[in-house]
C-alpha atoms as a PDB file:
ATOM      1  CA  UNK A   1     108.699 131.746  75.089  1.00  0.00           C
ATOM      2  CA  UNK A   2     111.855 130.506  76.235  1.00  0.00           C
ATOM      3  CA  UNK A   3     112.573 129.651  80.264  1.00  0.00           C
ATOM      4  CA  UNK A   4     113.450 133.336  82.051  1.00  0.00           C
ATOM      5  CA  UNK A   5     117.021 133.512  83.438  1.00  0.00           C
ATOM      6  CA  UNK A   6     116.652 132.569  87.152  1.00  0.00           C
ATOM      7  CA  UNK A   7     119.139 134.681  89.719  1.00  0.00           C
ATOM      8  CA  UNK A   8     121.052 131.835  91.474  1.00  0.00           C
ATOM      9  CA  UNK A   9     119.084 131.940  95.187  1.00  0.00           C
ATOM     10  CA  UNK A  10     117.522 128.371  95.290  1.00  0.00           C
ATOM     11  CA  UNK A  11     118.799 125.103  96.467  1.00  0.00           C
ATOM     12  CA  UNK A  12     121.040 126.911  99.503  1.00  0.00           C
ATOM     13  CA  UNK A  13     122.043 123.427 101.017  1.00  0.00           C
ATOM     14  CA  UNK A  14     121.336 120.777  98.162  1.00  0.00           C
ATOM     15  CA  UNK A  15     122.873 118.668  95.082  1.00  0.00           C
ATOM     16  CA  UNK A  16     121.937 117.464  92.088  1.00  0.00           C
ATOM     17  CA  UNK A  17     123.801 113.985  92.389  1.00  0.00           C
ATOM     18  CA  UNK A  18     120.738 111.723  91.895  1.00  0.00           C
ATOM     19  CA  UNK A  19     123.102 108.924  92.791  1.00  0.00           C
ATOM     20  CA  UNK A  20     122.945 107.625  96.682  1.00  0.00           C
ATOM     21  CA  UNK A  21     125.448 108.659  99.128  1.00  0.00           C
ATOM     22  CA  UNK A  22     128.734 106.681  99.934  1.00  0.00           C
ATOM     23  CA  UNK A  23     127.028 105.890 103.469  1.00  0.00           C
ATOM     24  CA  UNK A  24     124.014 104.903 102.131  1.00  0.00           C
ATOM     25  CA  UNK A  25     125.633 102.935  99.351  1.00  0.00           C
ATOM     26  CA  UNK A  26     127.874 101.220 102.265  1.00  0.00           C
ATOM     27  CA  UNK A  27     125.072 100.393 104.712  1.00  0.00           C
ATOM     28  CA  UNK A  28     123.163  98.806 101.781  1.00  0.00           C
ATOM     29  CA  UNK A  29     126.248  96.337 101.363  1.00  0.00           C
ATOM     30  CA  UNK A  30     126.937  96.014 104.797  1.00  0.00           C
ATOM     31  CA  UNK A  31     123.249  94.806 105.210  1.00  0.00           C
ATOM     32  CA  UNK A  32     123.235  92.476 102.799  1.00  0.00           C
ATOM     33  CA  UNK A  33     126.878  90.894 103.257  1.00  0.00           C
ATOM     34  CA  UNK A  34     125.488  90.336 107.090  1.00  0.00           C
ATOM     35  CA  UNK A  35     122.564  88.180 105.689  1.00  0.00           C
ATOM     36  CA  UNK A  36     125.002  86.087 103.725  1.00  0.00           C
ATOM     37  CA  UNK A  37     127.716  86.234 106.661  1.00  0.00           C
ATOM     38  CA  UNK A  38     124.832  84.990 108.850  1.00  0.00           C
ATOM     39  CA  UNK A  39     123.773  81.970 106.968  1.00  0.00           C
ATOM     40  CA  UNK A  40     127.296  80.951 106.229  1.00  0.00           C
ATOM     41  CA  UNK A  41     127.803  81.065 109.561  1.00  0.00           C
ATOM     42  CA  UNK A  42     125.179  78.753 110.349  1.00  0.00           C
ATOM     43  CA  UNK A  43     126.145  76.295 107.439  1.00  0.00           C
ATOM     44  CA  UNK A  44     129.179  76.067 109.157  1.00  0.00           C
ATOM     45  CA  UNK A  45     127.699  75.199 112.591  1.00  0.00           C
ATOM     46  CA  UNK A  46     125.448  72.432 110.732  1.00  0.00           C
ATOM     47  CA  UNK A  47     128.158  71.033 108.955  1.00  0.00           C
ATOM     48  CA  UNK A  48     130.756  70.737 112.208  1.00  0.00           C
ATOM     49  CA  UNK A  49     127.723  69.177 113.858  1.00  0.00           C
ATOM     50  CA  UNK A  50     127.272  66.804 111.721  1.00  0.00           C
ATOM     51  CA  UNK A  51     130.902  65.518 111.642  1.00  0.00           C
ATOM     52  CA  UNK A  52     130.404  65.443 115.322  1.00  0.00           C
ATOM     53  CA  UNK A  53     127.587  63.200 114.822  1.00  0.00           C
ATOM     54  CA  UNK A  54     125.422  65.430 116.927  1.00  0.00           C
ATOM     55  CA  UNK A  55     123.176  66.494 113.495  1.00  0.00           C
ATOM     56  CA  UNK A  56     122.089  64.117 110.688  1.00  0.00           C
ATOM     57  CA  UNK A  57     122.661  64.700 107.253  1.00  0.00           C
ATOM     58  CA  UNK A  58     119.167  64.880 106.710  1.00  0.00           C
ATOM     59  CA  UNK A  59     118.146  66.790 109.674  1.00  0.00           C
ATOM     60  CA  UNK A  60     121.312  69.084 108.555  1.00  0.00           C
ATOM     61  CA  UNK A  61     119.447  69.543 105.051  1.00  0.00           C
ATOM     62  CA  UNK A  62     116.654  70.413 105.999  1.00  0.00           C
ATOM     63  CA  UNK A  63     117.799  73.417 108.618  1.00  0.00           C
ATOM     64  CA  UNK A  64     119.755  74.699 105.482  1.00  0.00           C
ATOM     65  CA  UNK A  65     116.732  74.966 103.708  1.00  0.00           C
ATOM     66  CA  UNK A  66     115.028  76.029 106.092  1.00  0.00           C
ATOM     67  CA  UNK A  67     117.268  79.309 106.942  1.00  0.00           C
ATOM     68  CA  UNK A  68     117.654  79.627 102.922  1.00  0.00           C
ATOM     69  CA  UNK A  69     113.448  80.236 103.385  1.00  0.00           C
ATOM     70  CA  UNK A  70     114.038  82.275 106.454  1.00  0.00           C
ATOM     71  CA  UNK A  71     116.683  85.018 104.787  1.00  0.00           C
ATOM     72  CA  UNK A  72     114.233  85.210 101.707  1.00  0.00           C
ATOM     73  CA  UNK A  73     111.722  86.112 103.984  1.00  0.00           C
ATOM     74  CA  UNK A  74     113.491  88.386 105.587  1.00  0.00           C
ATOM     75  CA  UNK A  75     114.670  90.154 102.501  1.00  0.00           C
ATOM     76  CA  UNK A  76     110.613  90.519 101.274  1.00  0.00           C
ATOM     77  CA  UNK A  77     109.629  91.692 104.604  1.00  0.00           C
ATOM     78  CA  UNK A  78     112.349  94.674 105.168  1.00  0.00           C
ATOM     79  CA  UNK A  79     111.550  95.435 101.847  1.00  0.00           C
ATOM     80  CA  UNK A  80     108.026  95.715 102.498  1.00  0.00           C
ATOM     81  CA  UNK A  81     108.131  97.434 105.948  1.00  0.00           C
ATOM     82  CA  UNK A  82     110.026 100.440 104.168  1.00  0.00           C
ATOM     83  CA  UNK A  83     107.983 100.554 101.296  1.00  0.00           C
ATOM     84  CA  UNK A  84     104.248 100.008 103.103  1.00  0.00           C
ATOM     85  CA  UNK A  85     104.660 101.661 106.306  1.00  0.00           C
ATOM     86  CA  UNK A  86     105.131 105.109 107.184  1.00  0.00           C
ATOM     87  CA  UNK A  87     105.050 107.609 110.329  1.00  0.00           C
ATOM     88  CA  UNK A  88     102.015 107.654 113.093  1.00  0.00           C
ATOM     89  CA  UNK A  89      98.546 109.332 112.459  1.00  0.00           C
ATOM     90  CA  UNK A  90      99.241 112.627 114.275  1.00  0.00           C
ATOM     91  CA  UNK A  91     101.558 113.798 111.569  1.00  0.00           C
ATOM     92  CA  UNK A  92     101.236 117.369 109.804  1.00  0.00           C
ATOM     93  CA  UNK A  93      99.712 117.999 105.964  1.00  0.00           C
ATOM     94  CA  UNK A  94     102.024 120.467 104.180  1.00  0.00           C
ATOM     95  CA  UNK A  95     101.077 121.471 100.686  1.00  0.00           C
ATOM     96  CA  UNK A  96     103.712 122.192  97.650  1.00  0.00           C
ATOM     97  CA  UNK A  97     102.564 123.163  94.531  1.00  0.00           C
ATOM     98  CA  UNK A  98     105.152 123.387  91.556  1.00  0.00           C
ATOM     99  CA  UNK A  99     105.688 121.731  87.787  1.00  0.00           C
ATOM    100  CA  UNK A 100     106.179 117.439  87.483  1.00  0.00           C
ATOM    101  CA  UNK A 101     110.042 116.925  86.375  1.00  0.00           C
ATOM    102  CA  UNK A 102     109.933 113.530  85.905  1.00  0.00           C
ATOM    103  CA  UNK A 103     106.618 110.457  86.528  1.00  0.00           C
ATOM    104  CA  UNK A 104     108.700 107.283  88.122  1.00  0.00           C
ATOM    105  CA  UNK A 105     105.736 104.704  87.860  1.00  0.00           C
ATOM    106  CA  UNK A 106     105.816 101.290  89.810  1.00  0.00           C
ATOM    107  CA  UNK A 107     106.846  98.299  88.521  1.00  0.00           C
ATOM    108  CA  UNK A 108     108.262  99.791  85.315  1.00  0.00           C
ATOM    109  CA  UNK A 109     111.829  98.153  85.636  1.00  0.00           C
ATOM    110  CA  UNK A 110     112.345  94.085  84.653  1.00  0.00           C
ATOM    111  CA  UNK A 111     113.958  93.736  88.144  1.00  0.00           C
ATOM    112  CA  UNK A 112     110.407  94.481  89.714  1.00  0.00           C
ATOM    113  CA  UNK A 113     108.381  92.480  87.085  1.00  0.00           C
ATOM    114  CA  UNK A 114     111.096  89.290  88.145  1.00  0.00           C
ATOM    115  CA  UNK A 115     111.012  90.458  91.864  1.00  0.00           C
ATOM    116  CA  UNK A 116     107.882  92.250  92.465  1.00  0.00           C
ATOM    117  CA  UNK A 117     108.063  93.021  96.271  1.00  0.00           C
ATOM    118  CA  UNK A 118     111.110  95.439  95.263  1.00  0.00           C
ATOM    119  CA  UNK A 119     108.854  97.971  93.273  1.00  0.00           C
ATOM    120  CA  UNK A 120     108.751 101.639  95.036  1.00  0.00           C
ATOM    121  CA  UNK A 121     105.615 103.509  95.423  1.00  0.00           C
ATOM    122  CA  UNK A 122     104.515 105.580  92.269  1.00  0.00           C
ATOM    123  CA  UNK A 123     106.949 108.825  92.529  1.00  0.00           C
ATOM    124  CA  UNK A 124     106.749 112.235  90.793  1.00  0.00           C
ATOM    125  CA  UNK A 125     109.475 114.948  90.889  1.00  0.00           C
ATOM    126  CA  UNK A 126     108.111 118.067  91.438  1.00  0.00           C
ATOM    127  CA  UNK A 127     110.165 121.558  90.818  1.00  0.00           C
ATOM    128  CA  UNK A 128     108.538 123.680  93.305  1.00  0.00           C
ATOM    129  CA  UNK A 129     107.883 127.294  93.309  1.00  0.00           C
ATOM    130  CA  UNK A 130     109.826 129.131  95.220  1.00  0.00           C
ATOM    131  CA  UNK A 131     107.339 130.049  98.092  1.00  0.00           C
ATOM    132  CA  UNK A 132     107.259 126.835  99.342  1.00  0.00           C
ATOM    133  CA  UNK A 133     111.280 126.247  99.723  1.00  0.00           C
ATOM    134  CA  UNK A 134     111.218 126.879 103.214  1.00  0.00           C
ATOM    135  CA  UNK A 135     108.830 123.494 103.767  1.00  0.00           C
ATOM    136  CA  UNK A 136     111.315 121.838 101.570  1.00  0.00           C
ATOM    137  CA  UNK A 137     114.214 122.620 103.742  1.00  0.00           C
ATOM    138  CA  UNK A 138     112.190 122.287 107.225  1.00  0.00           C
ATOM    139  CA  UNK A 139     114.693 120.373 109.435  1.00  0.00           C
ATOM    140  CA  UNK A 140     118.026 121.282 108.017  1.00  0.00           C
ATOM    141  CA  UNK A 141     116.783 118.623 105.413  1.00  0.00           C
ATOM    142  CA  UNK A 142     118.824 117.325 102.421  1.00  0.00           C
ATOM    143  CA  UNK A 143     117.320 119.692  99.566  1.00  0.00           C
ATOM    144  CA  UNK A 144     117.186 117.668  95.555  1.00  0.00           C
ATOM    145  CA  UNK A 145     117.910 120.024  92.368  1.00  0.00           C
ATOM    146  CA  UNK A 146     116.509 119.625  89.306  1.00  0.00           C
ATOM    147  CA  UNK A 147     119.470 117.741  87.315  1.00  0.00           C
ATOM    148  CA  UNK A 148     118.582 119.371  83.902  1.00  0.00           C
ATOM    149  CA  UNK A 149     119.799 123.050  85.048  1.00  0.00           C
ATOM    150  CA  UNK A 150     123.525 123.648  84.769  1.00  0.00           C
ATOM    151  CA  UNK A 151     124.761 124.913  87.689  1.00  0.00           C
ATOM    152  CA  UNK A 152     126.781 127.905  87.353  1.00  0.00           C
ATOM    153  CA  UNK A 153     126.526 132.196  88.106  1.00  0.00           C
ATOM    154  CA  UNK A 154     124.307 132.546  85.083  1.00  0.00           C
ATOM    155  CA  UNK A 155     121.397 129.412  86.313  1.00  0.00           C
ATOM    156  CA  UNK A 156     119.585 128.421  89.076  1.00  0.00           C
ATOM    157  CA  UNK A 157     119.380 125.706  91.698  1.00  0.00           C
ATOM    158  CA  UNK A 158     115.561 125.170  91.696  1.00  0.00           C
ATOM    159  CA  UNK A 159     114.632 122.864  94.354  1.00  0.00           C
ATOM    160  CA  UNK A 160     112.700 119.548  94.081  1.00  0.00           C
ATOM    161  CA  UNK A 161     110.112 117.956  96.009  1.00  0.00           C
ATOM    162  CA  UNK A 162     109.365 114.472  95.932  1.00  0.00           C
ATOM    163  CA  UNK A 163     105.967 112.962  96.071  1.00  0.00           C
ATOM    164  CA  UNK A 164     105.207 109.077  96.372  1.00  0.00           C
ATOM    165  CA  UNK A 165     101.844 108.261  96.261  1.00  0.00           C
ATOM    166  CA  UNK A 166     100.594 104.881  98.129  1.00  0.00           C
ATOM    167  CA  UNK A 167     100.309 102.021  95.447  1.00  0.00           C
ATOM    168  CA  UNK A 168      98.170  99.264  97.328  1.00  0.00           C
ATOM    169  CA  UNK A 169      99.357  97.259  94.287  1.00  0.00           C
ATOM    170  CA  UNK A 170     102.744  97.632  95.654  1.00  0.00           C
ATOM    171  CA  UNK A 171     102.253  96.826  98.824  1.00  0.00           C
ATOM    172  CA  UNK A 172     100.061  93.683  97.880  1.00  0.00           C
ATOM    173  CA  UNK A 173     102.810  92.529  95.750  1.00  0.00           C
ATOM    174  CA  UNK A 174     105.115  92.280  98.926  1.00  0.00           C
ATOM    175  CA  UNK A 175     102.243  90.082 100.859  1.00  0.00           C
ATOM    176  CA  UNK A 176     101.662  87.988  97.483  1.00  0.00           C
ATOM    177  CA  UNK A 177     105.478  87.216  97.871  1.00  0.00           C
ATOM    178  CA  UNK A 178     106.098  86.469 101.120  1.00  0.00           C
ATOM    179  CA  UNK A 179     103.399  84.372 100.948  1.00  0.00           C
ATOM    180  CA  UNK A 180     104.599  82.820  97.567  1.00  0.00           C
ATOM    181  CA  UNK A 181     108.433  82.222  99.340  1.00  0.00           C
ATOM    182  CA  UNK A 182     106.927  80.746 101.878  1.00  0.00           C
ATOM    183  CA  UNK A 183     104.775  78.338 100.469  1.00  0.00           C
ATOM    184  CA  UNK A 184     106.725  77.175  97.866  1.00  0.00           C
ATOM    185  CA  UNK A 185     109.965  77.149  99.738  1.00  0.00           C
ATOM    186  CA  UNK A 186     108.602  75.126 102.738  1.00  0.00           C
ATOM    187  CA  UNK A 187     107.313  72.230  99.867  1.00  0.00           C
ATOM    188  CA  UNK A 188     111.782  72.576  98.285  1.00  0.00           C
ATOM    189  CA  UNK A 189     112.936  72.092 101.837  1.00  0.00           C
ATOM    190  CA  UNK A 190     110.592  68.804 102.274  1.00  0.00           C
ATOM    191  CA  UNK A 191     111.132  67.854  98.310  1.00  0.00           C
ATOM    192  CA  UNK A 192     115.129  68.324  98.706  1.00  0.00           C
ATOM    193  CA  UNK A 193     115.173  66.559 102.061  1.00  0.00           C
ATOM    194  CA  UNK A 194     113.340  63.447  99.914  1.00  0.00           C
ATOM    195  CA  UNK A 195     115.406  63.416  97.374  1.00  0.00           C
ATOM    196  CA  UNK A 196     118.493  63.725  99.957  1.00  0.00           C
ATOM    197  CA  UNK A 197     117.294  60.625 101.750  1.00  0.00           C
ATOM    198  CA  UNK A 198     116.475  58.399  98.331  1.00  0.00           C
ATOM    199  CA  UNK A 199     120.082  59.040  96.814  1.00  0.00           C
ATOM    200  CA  UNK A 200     121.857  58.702 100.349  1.00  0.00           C
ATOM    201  CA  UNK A 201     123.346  61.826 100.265  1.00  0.00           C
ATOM    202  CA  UNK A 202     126.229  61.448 103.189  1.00  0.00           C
ATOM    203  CA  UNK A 203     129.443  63.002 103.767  1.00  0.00           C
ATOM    204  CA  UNK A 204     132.440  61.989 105.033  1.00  0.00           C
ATOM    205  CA  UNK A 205     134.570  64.849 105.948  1.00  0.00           C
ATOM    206  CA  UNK A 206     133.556  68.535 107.063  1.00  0.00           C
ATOM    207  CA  UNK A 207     133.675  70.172 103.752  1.00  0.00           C
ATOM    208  CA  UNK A 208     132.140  67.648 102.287  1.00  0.00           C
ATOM    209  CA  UNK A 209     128.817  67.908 104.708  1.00  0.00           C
ATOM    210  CA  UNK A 210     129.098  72.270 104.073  1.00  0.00           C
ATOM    211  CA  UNK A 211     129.266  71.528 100.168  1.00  0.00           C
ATOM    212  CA  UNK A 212     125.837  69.327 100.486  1.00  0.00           C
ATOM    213  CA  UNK A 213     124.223  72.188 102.568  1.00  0.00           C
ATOM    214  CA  UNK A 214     125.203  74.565 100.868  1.00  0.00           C
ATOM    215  CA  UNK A 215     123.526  73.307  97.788  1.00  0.00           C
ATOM    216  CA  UNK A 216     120.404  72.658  99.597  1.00  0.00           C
ATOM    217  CA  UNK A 217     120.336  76.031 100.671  1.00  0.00           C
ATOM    218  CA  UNK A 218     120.926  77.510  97.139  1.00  0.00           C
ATOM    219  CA  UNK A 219     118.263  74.835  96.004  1.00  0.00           C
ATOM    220  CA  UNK A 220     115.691  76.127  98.205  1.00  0.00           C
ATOM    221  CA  UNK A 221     116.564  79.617  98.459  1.00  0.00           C
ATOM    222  CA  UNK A 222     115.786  79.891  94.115  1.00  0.00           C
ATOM    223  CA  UNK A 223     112.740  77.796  94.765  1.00  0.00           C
ATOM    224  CA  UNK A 224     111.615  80.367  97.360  1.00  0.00           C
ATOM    225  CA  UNK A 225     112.358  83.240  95.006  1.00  0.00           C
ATOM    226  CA  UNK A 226     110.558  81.834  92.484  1.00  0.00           C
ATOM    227  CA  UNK A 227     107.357  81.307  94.528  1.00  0.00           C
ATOM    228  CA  UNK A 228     108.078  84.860  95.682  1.00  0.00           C
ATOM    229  CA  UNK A 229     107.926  85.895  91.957  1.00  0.00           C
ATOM    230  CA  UNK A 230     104.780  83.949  91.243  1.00  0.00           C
ATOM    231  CA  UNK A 231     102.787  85.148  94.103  1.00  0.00           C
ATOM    232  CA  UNK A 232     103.697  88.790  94.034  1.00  0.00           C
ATOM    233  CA  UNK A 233     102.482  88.731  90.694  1.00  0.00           C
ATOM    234  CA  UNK A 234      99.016  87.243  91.537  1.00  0.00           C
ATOM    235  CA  UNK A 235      98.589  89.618  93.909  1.00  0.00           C
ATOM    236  CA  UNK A 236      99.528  93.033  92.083  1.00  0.00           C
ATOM    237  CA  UNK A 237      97.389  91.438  89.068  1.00  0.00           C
ATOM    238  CA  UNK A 238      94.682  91.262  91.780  1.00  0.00           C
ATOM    239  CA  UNK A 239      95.281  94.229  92.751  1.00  0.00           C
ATOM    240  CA  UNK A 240      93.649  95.920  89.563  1.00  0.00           C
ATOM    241  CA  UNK A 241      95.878  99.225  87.796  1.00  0.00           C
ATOM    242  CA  UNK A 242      99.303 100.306  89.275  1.00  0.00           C
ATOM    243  CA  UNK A 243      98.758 103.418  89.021  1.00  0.00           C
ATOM    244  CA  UNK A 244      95.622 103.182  91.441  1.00  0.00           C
ATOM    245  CA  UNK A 245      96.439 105.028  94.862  1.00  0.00           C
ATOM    246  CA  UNK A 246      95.137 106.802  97.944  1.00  0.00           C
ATOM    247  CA  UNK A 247      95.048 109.690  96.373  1.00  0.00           C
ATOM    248  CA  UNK A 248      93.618 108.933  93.185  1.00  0.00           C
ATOM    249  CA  UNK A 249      94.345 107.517  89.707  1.00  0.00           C
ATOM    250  CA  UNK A 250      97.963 109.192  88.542  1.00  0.00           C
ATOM    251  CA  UNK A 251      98.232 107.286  85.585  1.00  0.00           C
ATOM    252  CA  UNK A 252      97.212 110.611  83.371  1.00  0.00           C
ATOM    253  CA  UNK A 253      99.961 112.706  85.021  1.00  0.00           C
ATOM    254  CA  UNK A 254     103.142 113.710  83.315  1.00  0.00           C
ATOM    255  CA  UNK A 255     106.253 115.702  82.609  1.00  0.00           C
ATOM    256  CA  UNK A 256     105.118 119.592  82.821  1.00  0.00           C
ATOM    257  CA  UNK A 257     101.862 119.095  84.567  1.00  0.00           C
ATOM    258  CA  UNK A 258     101.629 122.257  87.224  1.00  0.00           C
ATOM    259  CA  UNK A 259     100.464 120.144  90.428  1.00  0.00           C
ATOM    260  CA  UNK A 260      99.179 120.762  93.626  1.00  0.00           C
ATOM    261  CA  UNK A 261     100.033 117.950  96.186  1.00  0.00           C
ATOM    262  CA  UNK A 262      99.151 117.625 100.119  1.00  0.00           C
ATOM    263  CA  UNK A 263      99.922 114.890 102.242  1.00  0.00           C
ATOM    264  CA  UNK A 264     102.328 114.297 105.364  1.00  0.00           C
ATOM    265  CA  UNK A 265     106.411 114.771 104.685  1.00  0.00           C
ATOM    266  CA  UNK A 266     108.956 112.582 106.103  1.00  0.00           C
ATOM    267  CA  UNK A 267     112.689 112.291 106.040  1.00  0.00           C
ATOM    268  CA  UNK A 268     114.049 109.509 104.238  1.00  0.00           C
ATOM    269  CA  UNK A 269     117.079 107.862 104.162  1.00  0.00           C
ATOM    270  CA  UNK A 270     116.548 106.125 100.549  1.00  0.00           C
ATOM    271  CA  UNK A 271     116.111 109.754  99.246  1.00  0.00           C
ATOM    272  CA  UNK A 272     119.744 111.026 101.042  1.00  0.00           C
ATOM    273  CA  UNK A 273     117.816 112.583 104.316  1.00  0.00           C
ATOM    274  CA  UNK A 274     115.629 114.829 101.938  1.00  0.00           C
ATOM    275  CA  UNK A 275     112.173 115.582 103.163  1.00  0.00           C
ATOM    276  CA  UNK A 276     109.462 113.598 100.866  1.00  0.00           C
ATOM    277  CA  UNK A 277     105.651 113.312 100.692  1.00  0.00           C
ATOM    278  CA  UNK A 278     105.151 109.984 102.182  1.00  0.00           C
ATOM    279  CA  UNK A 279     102.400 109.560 100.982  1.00  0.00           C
ATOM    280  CA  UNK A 280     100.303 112.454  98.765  1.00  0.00           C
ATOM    281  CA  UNK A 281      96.840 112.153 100.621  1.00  0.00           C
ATOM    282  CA  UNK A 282      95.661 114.393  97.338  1.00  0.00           C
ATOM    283  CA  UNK A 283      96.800 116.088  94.740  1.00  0.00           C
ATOM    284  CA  UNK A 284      95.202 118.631  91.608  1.00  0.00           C
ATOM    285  CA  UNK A 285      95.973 119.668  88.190  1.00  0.00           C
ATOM    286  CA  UNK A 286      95.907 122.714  86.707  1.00  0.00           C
ATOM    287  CA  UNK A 287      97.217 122.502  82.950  1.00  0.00           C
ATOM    288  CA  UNK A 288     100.657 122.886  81.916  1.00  0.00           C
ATOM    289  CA  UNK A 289     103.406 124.838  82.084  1.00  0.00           C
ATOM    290  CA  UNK A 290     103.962 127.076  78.821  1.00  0.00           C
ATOM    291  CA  UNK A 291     107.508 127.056  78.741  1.00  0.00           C
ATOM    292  CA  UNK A 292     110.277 123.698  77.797  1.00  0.00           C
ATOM    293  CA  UNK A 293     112.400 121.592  79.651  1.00  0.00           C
ATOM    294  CA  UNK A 294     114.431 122.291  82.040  1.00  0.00           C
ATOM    295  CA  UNK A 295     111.961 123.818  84.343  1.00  0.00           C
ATOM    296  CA  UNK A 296     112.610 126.741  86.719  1.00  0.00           C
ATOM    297  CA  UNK A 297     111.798 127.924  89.500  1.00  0.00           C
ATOM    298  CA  UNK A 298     110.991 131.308  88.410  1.00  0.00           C
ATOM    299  CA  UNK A 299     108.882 129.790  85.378  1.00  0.00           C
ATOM    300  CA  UNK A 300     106.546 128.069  87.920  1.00  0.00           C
ATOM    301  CA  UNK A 301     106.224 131.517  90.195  1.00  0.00           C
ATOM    302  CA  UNK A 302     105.151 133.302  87.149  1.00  0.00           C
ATOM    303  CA  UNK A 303     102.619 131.066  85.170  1.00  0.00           C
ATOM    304  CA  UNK A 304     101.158 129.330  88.248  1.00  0.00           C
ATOM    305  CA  UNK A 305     100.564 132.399  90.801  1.00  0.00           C
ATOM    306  CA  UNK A 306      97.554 130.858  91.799  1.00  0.00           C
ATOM    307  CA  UNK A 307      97.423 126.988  93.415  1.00  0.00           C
ATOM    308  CA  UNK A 308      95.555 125.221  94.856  1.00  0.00           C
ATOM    309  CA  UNK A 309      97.269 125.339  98.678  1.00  0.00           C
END
């Protein structure tokens, strides 16, 4: 049975570029050339201080390292208030049943086994039948299309939901690190500011006295990372599976699964303004859809007429 010919009524108000917005991409690098602009700035202060003899070398050092700590920190944290938090108590269940697209697991890219306070919450794509559109699009919402449909006269623009599912290994992983940063880059800032004093680390002339902090601060700031490393990954191993969430075990779901999910939906900048399930309180199976890749719409209204909203 091949996938049925869809008329070209969904997705009204959507796209299928997967890739973030120009704004989004430019707020991102705004954000994190004002950490770097920030401690620069502060180098600079230590280092015109210290020519003025009002700061030490050593006392100069040690503040480097310590705002090297401090912006690590700060990275872990924002990270884990986006990921870990979500909107107050009295918020409304929806439900949205449809066919999985695609499973995004946590913690299944290197850059979140080397920094594990950056892994996202376990994350399904679900194509949704077509009754349950207008949820989707509830606040003039940005609407996602499924990718794998050619958009043209003769296809159609059927309209994905997606669910993230809380991962208490994810959010564990951001405490473990913080923790880890902190720990291990107070003992660099002490240990560099040692080692500073037994060489006689001086400097004679303004960038002279930046160069020194600066490497301090870089120092530090890879000695806080890797404690961040080392403790996130205690904790997620502590934590027991990944796939272990709120709403149950979704290690056995997959591609073509027909899926029932409730839970609270929130708009999300990370996911362009689209409305999301943050986070599936529960979710069902029932089988799989009969028909191949790329799913549609229509496919889901006819061979899943009954669901479990």
């Amino acid at each position: 049975m091949q996938p049925c010919n869809c008329p070209s009524t969904g997705c009204a108000n959507c796209s299928s570029d997967n890739t973030p917005s120009f704004w989004s991409a430019l707020a991102s690098a705004a954000s994190a050339l004002g950490t770097a602009a920030g401690v620069i700035s502060a180098l600079l202060t230590f280092a015109k201080l210290i020519i003025a003899g009002t700061l030490t070398i050593g006392v100069g050092i040690i503040l480097a390292g310590v705002a090297a700590v401090l912006v690590v920190l700060g990275v872990i944290i924002t990270r884990g208030v986006d990921s870990c938090t979500q909107g107050g108590d009295d918020r409304v269940n929806f439900c949205i049943a449809g066919v999985v697209n695609s499973v995004s697991p946590s913690f299944n890219s290197a850059s979140d086994q080397i920094f594990p306070f950056s892994a996202t919450q376990n994350e399904i794509d679900v194509v949704s039948k077509s009754k349950y559109w207008n949820i989707i699009q509830k606040s003039n919402a940005f609407v996602w299309c499924n990718t794998d449909i050619v958009q043209n006269s003769d296809t159609d623009n059927s309209e994905i939901i997606r669910v993230y599912f809380y991962t208490p290994a994810v959010c564990n992983a951001v405490i473990g690190a913080a923790v880890g940063a902190a720990v291990v880059g107070a003992a660099a800032v002490v240990v560099v500011a040692v080692a500073a004093g037994i060489i006689g680390v001086g400097c004679a002339t303004f960038f002279g006295c930046l160069l020194a902090l600066i490497i301090a601060a870089i120092i530090v700031a890879v000695a806080a990372l890797l404690g961040a490393f080392a403790g996130g990954q205690i904790a997620k191993a502590a934590s027991g599976s990944t796939s272990g969430t709120s709403a149950g075990n979704v290690g056995s779901i997959a591609a073509g699964d027909l899926i029932t999910c409730t839970g609270p939906l929130q708009i999300r900048g990370d996911d362009n303004g689209a409305n999301v399930f943050w986070w599936c309180n529960s979710f069902s199976l029932s089988g799989t859809i009969s028909t191949p890749a790329p799913f549609r719409y229509c496919d889901v209204d006819s061979q899943f007429p009954m669901d479990g909203c």
